[in-house]
Protein backbone atom coordinates (compact mmCIF):
# COMPACT_ATOMS: atom_id res chain seq x y z
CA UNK A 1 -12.54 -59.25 36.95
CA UNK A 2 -15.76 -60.53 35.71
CA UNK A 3 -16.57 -59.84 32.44
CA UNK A 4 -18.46 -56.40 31.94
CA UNK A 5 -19.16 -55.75 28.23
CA UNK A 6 -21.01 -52.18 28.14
CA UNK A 7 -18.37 -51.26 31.66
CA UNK A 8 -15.19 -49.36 29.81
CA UNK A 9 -11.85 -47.35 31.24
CA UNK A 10 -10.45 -45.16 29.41
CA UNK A 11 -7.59 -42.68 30.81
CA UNK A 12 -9.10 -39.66 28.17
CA UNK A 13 -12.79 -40.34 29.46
CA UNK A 14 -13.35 -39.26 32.89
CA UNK A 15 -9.94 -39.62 33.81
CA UNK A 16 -10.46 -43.65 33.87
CA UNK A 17 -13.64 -43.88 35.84
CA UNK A 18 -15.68 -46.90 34.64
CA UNK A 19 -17.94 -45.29 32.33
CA UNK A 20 -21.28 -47.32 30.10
CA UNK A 21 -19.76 -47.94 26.76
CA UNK A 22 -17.26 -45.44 26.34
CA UNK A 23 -19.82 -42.40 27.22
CA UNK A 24 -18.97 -39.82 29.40
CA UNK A 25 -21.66 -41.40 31.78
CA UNK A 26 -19.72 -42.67 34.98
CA UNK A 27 -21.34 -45.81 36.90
CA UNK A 28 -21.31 -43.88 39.85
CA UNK A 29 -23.59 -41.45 38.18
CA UNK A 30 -26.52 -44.01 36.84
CA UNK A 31 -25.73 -46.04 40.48
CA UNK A 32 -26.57 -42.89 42.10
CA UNK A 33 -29.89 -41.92 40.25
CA UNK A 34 -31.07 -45.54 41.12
CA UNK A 35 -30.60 -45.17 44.62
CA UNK A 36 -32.21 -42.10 45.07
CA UNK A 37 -34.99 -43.21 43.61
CA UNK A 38 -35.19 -42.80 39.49
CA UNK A 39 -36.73 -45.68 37.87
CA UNK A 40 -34.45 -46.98 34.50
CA UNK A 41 -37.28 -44.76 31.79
CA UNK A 42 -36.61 -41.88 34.04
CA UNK A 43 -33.18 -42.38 33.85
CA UNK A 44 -33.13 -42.72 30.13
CA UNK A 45 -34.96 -39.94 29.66
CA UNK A 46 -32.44 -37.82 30.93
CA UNK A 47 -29.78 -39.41 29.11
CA UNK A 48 -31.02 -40.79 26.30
CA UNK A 49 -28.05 -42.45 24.95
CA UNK A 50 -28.33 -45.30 27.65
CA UNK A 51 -30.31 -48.15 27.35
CA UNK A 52 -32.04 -50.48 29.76
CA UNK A 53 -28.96 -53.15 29.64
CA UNK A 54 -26.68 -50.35 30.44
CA UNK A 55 -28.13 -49.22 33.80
CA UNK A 56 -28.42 -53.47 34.42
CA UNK A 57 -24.69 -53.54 33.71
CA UNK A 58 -23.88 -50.86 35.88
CA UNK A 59 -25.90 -51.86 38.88
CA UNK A 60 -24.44 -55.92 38.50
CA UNK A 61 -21.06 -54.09 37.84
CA UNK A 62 -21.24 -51.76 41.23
CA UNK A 63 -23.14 -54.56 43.15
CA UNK A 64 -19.65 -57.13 41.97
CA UNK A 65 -17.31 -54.13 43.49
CA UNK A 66 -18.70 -54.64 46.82
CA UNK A 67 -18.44 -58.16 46.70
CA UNK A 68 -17.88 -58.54 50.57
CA UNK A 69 -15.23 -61.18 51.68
CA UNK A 70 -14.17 -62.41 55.40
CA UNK A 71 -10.92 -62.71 55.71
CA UNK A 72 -9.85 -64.19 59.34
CA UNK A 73 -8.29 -61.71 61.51
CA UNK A 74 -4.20 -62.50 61.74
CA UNK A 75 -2.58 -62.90 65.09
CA UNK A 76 -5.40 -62.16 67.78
CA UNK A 77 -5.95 -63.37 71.19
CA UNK A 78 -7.76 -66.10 71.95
């Protein structure tokens, strides 16, 4: 896994989502305000302890999960 420094698991936070810096602020929360449309100051100011490089983080973090490879399908027809 790439390196994510402000992208954390823990089993007692959010039962081991990936969280921003050990907060109880999932990525799939702050990737979910972003794509319905909240800009990163609106974001912050509803949760203040996040920071510009944290909603960066998440969105390179989410954006690495869905990393799309091709595999070649096994045993088809030709």
């Amino acid at each position: 896994m790439k390196g994510f420094a402000r992208i954390t698991f823990n089993p007692n936070i959010m039962g081991g989502k990936a969280c921003v810096r050990g907060m109880r602020i999932p990525v799939s929360l702050v990737v979910n305000l972003v794509a319905n449309g909240m800009t990163p100051e609106e974001i912050i100011k509803e949760y203040p302890d996040l920071e510009p490089e944290d909603i960066k983080e998440a969105l390179q973090y989410a954006s690495w999960l869905t990393k799309e490879e091709l595999h070649t399908a096994i045993g088809t027809e030709k």
